[in-house]
N, C-alpha and C. Protein backbone atom coordinates (compact mmCIF):
# COMPACT_ATOMS: atom_id res chain seq x y z
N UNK A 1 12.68 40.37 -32.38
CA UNK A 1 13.32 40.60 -31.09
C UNK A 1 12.28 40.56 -29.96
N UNK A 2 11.10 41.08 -30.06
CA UNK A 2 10.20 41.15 -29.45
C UNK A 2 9.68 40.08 -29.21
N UNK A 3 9.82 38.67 -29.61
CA UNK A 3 9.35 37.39 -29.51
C UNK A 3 9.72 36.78 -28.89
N UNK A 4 11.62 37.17 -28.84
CA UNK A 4 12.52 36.50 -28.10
C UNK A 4 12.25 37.08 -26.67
N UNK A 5 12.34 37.95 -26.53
CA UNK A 5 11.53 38.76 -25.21
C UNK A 5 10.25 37.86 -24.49
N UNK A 6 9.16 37.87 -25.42
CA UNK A 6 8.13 38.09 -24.88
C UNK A 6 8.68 36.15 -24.11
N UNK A 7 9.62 35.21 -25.24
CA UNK A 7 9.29 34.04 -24.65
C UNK A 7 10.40 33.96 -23.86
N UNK A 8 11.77 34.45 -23.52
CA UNK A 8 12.20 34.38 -22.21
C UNK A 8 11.52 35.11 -20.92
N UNK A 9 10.67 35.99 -21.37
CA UNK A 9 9.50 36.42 -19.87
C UNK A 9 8.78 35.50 -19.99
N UNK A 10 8.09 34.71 -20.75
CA UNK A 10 7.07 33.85 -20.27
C UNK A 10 8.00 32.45 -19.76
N UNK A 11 9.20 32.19 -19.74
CA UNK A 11 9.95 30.92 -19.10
C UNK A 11 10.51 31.58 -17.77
N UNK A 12 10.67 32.66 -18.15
CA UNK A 12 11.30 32.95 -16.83
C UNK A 12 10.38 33.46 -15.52
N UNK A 13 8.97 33.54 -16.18
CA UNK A 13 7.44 33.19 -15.70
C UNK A 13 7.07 31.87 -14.73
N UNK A 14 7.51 30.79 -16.20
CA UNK A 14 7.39 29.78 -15.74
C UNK A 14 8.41 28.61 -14.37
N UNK A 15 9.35 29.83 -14.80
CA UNK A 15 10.69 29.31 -13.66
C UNK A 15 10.29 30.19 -12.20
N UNK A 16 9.38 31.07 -12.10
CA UNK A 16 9.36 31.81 -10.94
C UNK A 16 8.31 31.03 -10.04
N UNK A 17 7.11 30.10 -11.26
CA UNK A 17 6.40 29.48 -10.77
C UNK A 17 7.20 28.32 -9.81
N UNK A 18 8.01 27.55 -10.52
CA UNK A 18 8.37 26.78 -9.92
C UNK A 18 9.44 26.53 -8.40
N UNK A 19 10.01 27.88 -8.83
CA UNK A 19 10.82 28.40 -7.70
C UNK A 19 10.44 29.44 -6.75
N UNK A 20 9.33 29.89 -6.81
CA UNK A 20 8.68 30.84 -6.11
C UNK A 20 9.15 30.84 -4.50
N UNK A 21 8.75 31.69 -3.18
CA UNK A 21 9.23 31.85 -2.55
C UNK A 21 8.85 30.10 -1.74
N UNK A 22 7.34 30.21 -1.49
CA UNK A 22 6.85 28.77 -0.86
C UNK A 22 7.22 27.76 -1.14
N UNK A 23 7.12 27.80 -2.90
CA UNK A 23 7.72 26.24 -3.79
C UNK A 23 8.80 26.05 -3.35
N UNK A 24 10.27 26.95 -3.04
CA UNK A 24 11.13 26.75 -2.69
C UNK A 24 11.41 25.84 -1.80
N UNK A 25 10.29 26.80 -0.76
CA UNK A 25 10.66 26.27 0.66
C UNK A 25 10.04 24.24 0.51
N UNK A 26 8.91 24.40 -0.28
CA UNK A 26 8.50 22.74 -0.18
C UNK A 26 9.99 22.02 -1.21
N UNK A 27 10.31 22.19 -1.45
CA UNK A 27 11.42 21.69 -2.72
C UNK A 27 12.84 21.91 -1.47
N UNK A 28 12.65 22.79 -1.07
CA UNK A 28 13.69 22.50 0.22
C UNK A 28 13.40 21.31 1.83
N UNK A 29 12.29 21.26 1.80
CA UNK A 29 12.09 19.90 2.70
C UNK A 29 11.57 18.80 2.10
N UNK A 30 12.03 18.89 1.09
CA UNK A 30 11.93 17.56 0.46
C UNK A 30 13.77 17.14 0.53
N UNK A 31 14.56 18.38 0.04
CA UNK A 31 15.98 18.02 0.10
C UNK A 31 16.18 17.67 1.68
N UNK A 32 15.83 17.99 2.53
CA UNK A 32 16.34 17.81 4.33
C UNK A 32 15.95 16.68 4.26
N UNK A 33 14.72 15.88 4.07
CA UNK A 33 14.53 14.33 4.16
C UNK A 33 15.67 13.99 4.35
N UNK A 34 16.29 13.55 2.88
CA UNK A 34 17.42 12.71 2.29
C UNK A 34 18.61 13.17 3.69
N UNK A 35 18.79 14.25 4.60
CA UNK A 35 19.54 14.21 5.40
C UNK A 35 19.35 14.30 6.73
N UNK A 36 17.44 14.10 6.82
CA UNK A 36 17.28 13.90 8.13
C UNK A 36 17.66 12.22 8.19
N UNK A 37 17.28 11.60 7.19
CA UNK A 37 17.10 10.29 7.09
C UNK A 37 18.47 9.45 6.84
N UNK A 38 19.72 10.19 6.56
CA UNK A 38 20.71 10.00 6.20
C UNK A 38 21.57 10.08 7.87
N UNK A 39 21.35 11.23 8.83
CA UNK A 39 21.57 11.12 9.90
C UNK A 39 20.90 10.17 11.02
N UNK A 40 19.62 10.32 11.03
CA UNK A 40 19.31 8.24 11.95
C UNK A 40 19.97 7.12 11.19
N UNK A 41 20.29 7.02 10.16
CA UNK A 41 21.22 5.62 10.16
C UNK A 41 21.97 6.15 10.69
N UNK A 42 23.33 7.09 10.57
CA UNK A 42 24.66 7.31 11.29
C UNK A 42 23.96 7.41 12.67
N UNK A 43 23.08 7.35 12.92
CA UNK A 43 22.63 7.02 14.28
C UNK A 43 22.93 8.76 15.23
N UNK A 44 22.59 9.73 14.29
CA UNK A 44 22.45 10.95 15.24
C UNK A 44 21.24 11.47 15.22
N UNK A 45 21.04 10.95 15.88
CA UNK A 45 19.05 11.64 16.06
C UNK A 45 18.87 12.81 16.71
N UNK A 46 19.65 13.71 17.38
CA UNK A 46 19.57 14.78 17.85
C UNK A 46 19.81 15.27 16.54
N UNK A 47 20.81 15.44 15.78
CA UNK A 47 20.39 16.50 14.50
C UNK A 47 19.85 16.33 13.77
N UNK A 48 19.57 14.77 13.34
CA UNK A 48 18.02 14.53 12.92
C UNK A 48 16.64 15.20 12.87
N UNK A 49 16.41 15.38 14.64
CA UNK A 49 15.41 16.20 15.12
C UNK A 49 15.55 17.44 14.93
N UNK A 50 16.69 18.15 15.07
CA UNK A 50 16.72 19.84 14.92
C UNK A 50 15.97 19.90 13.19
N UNK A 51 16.57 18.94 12.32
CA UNK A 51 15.91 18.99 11.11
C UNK A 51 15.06 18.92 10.62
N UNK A 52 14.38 18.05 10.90
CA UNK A 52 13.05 17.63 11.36
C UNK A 52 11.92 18.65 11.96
N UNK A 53 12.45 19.40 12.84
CA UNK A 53 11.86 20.55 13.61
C UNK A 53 11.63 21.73 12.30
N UNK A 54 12.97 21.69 11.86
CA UNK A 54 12.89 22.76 10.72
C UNK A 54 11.80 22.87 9.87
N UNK A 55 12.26 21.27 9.35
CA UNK A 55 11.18 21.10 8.26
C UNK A 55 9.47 21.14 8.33
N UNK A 56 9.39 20.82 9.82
CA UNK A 56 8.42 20.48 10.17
C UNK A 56 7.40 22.35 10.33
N UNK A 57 7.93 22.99 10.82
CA UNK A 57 7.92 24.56 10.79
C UNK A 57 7.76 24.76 9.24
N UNK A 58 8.73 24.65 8.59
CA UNK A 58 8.62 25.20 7.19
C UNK A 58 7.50 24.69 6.44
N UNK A 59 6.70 23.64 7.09
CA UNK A 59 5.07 23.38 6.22
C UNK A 59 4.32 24.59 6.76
N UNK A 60 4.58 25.27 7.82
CA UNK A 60 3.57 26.31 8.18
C UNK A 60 3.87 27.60 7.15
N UNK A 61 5.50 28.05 7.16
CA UNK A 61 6.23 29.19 6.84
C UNK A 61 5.86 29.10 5.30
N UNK A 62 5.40 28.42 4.41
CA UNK A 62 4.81 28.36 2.62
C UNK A 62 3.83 28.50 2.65
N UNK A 63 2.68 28.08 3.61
CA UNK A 63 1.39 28.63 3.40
C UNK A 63 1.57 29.91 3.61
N UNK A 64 2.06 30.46 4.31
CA UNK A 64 1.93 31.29 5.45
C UNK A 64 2.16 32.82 3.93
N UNK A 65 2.74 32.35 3.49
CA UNK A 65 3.79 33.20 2.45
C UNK A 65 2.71 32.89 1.03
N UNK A 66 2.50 31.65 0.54
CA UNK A 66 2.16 31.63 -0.38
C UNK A 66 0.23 32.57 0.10
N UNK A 67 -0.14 32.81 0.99
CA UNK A 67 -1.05 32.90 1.29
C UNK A 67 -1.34 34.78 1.59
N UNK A 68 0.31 35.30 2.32
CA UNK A 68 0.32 36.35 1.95
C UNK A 68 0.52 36.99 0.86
N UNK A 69 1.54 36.34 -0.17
CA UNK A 69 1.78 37.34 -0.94
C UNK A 69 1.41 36.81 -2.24
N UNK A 70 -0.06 36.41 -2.58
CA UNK A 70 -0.82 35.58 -3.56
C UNK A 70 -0.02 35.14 -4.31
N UNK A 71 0.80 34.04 -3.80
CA UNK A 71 1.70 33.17 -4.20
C UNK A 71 1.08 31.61 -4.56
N UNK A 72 -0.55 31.14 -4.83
CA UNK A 72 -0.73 30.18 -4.39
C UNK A 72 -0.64 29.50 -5.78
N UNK A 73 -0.40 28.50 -5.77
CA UNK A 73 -0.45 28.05 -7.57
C UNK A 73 -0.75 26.30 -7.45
N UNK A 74 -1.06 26.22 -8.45
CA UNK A 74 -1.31 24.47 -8.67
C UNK A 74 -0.31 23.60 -8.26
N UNK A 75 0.41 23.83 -8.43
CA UNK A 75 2.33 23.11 -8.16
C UNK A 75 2.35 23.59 -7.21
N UNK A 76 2.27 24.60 -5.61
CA UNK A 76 2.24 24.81 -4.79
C UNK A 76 1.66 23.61 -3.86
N UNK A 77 0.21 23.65 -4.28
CA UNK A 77 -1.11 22.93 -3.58
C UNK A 77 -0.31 21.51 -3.85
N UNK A 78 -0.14 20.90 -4.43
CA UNK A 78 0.53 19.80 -4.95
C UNK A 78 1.85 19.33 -4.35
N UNK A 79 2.76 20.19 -4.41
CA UNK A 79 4.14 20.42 -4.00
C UNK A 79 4.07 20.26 -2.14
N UNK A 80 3.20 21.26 -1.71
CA UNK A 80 3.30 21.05 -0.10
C UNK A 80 2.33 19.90 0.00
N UNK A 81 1.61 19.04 -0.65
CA UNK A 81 1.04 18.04 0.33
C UNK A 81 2.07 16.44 0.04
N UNK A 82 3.11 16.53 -0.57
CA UNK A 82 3.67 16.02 -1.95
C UNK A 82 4.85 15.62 -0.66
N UNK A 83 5.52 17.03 -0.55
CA UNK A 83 6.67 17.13 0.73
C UNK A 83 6.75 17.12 2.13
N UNK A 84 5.24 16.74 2.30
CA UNK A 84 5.05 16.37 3.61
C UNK A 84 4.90 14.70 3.57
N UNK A 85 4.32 14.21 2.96
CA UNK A 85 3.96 12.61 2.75
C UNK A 85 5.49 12.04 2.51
N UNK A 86 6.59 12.47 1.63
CA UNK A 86 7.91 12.18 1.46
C UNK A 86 8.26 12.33 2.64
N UNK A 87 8.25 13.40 3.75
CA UNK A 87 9.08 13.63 5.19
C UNK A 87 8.70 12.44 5.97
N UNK A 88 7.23 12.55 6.24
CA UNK A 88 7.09 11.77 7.18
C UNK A 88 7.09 10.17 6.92
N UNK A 89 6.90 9.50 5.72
CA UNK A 89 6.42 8.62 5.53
C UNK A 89 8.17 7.99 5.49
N UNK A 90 9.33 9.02 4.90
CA UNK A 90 10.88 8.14 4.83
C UNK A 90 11.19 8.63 6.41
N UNK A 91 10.49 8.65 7.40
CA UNK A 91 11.12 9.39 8.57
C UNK A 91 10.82 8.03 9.01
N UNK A 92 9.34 7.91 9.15
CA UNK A 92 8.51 6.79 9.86
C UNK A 92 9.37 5.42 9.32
N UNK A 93 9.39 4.93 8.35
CA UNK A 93 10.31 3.98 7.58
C UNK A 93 11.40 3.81 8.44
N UNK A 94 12.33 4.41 8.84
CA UNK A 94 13.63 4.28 9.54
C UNK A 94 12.84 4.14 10.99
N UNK A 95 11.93 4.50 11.47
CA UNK A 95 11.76 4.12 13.22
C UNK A 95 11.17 2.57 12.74
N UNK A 96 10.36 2.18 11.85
CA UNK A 96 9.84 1.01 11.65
C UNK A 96 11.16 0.08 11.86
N UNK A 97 11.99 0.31 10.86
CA UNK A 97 13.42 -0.47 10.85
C UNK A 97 13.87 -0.83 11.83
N UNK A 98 13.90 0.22 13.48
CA UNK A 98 14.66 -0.35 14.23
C UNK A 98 13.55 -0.38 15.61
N UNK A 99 12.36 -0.51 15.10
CA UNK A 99 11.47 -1.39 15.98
C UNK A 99 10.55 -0.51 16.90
N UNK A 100 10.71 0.83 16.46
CA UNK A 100 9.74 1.66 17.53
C UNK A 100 8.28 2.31 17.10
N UNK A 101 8.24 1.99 15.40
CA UNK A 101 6.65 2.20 15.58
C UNK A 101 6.55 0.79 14.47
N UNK A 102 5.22 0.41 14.51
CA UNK A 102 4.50 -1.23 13.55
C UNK A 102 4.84 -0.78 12.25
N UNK A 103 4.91 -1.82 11.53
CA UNK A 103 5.15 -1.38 10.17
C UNK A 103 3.72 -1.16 9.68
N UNK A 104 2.86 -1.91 10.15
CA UNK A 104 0.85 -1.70 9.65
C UNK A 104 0.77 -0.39 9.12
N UNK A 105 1.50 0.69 10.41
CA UNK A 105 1.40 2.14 10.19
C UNK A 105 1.39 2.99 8.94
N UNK A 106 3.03 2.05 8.52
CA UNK A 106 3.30 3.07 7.58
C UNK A 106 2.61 2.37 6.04
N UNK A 107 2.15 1.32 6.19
CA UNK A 107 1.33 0.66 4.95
C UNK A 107 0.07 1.68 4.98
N UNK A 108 -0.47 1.48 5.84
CA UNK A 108 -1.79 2.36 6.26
C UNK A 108 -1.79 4.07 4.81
N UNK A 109 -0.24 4.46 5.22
CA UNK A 109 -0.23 5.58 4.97
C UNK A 109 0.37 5.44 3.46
N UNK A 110 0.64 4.25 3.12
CA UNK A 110 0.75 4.03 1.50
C UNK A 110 -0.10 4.21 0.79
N UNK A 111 -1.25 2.99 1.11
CA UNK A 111 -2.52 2.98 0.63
C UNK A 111 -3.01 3.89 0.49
N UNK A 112 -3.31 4.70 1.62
CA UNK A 112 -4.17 5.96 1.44
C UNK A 112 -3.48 6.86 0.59
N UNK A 113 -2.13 7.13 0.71
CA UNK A 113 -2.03 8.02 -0.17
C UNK A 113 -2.20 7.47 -1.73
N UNK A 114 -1.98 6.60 -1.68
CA UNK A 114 -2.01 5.95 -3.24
C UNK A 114 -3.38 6.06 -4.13
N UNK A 115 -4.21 5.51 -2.97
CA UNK A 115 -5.82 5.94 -3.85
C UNK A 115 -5.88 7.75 -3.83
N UNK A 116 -5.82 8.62 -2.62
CA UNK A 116 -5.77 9.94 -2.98
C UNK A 116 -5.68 10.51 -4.27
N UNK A 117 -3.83 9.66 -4.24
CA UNK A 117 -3.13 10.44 -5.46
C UNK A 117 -4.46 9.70 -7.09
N UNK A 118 -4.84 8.82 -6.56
CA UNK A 118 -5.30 8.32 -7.97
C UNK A 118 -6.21 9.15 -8.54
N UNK A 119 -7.08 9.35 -7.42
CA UNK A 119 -8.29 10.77 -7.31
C UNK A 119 -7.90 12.00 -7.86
N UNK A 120 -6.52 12.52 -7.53
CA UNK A 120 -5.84 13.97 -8.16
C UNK A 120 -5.96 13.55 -9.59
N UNK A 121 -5.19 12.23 -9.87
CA UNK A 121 -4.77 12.33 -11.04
C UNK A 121 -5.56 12.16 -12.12
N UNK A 122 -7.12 11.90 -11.40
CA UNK A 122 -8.08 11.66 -12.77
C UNK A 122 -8.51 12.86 -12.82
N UNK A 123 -8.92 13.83 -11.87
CA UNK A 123 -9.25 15.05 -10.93
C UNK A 123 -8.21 16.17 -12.10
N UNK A 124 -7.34 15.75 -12.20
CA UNK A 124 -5.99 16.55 -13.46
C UNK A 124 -6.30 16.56 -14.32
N UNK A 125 -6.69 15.58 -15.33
CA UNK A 125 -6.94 15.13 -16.71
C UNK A 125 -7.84 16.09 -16.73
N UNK A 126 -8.82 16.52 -15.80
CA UNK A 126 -9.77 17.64 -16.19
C UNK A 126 -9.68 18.73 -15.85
N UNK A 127 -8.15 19.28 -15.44
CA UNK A 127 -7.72 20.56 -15.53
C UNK A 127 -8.47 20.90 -13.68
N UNK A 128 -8.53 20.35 -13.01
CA UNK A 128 -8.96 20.11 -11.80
C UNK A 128 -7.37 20.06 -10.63
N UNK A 129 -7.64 21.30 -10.04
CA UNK A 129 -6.50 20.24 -8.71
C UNK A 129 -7.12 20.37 -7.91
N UNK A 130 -7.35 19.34 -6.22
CA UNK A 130 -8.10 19.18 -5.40
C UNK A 130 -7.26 19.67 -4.46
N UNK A 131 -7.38 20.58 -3.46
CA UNK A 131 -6.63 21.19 -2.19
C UNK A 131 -7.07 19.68 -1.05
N UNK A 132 -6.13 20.11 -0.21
CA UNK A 132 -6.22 18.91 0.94
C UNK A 132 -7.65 19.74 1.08
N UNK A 133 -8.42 18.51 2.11
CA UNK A 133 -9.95 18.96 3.38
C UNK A 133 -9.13 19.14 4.88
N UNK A 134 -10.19 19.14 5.54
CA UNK A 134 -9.70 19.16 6.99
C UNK A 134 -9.28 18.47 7.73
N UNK A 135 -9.61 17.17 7.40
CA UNK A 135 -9.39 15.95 7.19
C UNK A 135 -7.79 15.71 7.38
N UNK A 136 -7.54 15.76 5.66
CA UNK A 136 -6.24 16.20 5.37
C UNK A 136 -5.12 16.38 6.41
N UNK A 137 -5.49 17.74 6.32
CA UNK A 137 -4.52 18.68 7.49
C UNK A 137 -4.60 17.73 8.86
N UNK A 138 -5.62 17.45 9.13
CA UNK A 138 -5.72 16.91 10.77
C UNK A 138 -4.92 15.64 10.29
N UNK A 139 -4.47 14.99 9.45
CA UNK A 139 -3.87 13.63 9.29
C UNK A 139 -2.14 14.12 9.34
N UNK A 140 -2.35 15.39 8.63
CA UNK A 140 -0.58 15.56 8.61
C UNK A 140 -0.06 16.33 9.68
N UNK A 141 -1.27 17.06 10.14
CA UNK A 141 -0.93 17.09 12.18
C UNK A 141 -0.25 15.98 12.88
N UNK A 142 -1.31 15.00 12.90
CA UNK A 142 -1.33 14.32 13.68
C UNK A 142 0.25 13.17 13.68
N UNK A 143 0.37 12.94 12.10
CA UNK A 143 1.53 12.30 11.66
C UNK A 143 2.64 13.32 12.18
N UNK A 144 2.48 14.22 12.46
CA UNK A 144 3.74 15.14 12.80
C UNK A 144 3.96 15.17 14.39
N UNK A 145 3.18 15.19 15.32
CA UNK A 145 3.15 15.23 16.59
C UNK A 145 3.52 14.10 16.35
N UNK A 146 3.39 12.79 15.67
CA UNK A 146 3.27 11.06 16.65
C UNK A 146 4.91 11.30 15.88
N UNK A 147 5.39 11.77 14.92
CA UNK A 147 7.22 11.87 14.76
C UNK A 147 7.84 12.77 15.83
N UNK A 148 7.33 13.54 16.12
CA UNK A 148 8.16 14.67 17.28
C UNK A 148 7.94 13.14 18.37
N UNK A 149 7.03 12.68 19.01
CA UNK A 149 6.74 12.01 20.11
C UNK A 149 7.90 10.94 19.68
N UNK A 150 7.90 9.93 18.54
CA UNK A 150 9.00 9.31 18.10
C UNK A 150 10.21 9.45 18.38
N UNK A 151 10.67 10.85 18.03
CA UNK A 151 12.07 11.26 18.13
C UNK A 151 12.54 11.64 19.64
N UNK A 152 11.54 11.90 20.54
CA UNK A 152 11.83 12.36 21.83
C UNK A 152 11.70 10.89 22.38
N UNK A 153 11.18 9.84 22.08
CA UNK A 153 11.57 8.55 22.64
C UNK A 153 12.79 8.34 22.45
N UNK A 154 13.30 7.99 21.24
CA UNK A 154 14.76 7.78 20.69
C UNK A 154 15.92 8.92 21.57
N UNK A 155 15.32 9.81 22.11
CA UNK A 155 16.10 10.87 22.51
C UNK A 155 16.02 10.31 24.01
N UNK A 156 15.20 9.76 24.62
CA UNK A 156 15.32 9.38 25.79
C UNK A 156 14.47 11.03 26.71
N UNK A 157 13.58 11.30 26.07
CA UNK A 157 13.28 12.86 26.75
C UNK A 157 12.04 12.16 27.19
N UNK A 158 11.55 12.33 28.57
CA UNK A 158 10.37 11.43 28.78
C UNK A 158 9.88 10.12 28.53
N UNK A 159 10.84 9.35 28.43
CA UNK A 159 10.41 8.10 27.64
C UNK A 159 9.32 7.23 28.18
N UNK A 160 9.15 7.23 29.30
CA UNK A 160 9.04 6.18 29.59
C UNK A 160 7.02 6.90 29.71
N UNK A 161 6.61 8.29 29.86
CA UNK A 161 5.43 8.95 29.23
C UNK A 161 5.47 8.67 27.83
N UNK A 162 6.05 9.43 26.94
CA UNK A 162 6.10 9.58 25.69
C UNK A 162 5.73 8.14 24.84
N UNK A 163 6.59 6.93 25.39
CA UNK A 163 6.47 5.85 25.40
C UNK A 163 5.22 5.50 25.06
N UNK A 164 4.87 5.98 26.13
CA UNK A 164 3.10 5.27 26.24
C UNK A 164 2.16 5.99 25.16
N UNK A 165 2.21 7.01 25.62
CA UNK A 165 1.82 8.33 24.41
C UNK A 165 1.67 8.03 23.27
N UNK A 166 3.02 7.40 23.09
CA UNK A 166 3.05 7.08 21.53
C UNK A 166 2.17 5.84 20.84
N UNK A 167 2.38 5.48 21.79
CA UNK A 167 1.38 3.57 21.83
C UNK A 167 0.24 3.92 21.53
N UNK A 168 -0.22 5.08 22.07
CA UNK A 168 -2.38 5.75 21.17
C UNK A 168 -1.81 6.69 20.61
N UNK A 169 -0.80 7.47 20.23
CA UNK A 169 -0.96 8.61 18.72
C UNK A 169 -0.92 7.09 17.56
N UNK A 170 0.19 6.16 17.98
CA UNK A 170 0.11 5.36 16.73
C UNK A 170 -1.31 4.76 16.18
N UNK A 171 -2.07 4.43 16.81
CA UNK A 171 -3.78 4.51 16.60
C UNK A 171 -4.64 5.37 16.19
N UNK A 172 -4.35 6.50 17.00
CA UNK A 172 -5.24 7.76 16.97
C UNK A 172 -4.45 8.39 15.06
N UNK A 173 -3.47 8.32 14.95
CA UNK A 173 -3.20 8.73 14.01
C UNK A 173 -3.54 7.76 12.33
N UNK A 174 -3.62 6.43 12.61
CA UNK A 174 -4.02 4.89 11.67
C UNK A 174 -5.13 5.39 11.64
N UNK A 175 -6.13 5.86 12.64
CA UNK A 175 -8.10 6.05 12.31
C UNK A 175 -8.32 7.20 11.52
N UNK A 176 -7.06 8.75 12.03
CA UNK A 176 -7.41 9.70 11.04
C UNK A 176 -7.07 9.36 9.98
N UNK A 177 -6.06 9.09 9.38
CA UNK A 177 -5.45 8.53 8.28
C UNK A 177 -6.64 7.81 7.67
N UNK A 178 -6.54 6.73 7.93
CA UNK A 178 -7.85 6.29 6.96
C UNK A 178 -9.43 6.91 6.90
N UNK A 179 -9.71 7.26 7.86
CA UNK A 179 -10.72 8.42 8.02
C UNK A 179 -10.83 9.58 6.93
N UNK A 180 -9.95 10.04 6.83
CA UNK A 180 -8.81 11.44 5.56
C UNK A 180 -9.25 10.92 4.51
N UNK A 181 -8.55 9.50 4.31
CA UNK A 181 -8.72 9.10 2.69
C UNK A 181 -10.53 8.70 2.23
N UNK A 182 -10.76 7.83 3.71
CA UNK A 182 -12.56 8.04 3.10
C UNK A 182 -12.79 9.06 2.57
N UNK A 183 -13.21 9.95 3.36
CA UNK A 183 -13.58 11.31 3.18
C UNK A 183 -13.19 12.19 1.75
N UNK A 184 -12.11 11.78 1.51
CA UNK A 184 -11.59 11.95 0.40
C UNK A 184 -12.05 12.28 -0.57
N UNK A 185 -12.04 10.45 -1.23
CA UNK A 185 -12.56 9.84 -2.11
C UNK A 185 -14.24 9.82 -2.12
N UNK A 186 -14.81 10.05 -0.60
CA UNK A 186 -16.12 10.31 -0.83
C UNK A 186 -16.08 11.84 -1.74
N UNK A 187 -15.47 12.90 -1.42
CA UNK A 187 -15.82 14.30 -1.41
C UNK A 187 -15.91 14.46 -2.95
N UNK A 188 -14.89 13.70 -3.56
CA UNK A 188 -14.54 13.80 -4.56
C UNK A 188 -14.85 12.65 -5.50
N UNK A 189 -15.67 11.90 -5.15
CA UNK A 189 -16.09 10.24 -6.12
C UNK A 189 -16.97 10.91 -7.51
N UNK A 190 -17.11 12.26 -7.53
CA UNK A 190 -17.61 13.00 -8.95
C UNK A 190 -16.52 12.69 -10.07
N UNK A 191 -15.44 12.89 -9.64
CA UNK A 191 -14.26 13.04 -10.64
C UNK A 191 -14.17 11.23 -11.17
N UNK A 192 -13.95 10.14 -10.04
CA UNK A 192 -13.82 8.54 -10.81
C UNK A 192 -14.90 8.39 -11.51
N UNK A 193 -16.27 9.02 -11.00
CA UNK A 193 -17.69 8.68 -11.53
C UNK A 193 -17.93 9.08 -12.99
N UNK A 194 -17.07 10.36 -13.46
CA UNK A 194 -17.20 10.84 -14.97
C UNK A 194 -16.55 9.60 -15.81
């Protein structure tokens, strides 16, 4: 009896990991995508954006939590850099579609993530997970301001500033971006090198 115990506490261990308060929240803006992205085709970009806003907040509100209440775990670290690259990258995709940012952009942000992820995943095999750098963070800033600036074009809120605005975040954000992934792969070229 005591076995059966000890291994529904250790699954139901393993289920707290996965559902924990932060994991949640990244496992929940990964679900808003599919309906921020589901509302710009029906062509409502105002609730688009309120969603968007949400989600965009809720990358702060999991650290914030996993950080207070030593919530931080491997699938966390993973999970929030995981559900931010899904937001922005199927957000950016739909403005590409109907002509308001280059498609270069969002290749830019394939690539890089693609070698990243390759880096985690050899970086894994050795019981290794790599947290974003500063780098990092300043790339998924920056990708987040140049979508708010996006959506307030489409919204017609300043456009014809924002407009312009947007014309150097789309740059300023292509140099961090690839900048991020150098840095990266430099920080970490120990892990391909074994």
């Amino acid at each position: 009896m005591s076995f059966f115990n000890s291994q529904s506490s250790k699954n139901l261990s393993k289920a707290n990991v996965v559902f924990n308060l932060p994991n949640s929240i990244s496992w929940l803006r990964i679900v808003s995508t599919i309906f921020i992205v589901l509302f710009m085709y029906l062509d409502n970009y105002l609730l688009a954006f309120i969603l968007f806003t949400i989600a965009a907040l809720s990358d702060y509100v999991d650290g914030y939590f996993a950080r207070k209440y030593g919530l931080v775990t491997k699938l966390g670290k993973v999970l929030d850099q995981m559900s931010d690259k899904i937001l922005i990258t199927s957000i950016l995709i739909v403005f590409v579609e109907i002509g308001i940012v280059p498609g270069w952009l969002v290749i830019i942000f394939v690539f890089r993530d693609t070698l990243v992820s390759v880096v985690r995943m050899v970086a894994s095999e050795g019981g290794n997970i790599i947290a974003a750098n500063i780098f990092g963070k300043l790339k998924t800033v920056s990708q987040m301001i140049l979508t708010f600036g996006l959506f307030f074009e489409k919204l017609n809120i300043l456009k014809s500033f924002v407009g312009s605005l947007n014309v150097l975040l789309v740059y300023f954000v292509a140099v961090v971006t690839v900048l991020s992934g150098v840095v990266y792969i430099f920080q970490n070229f120990e892990y391909l090198n074994r």
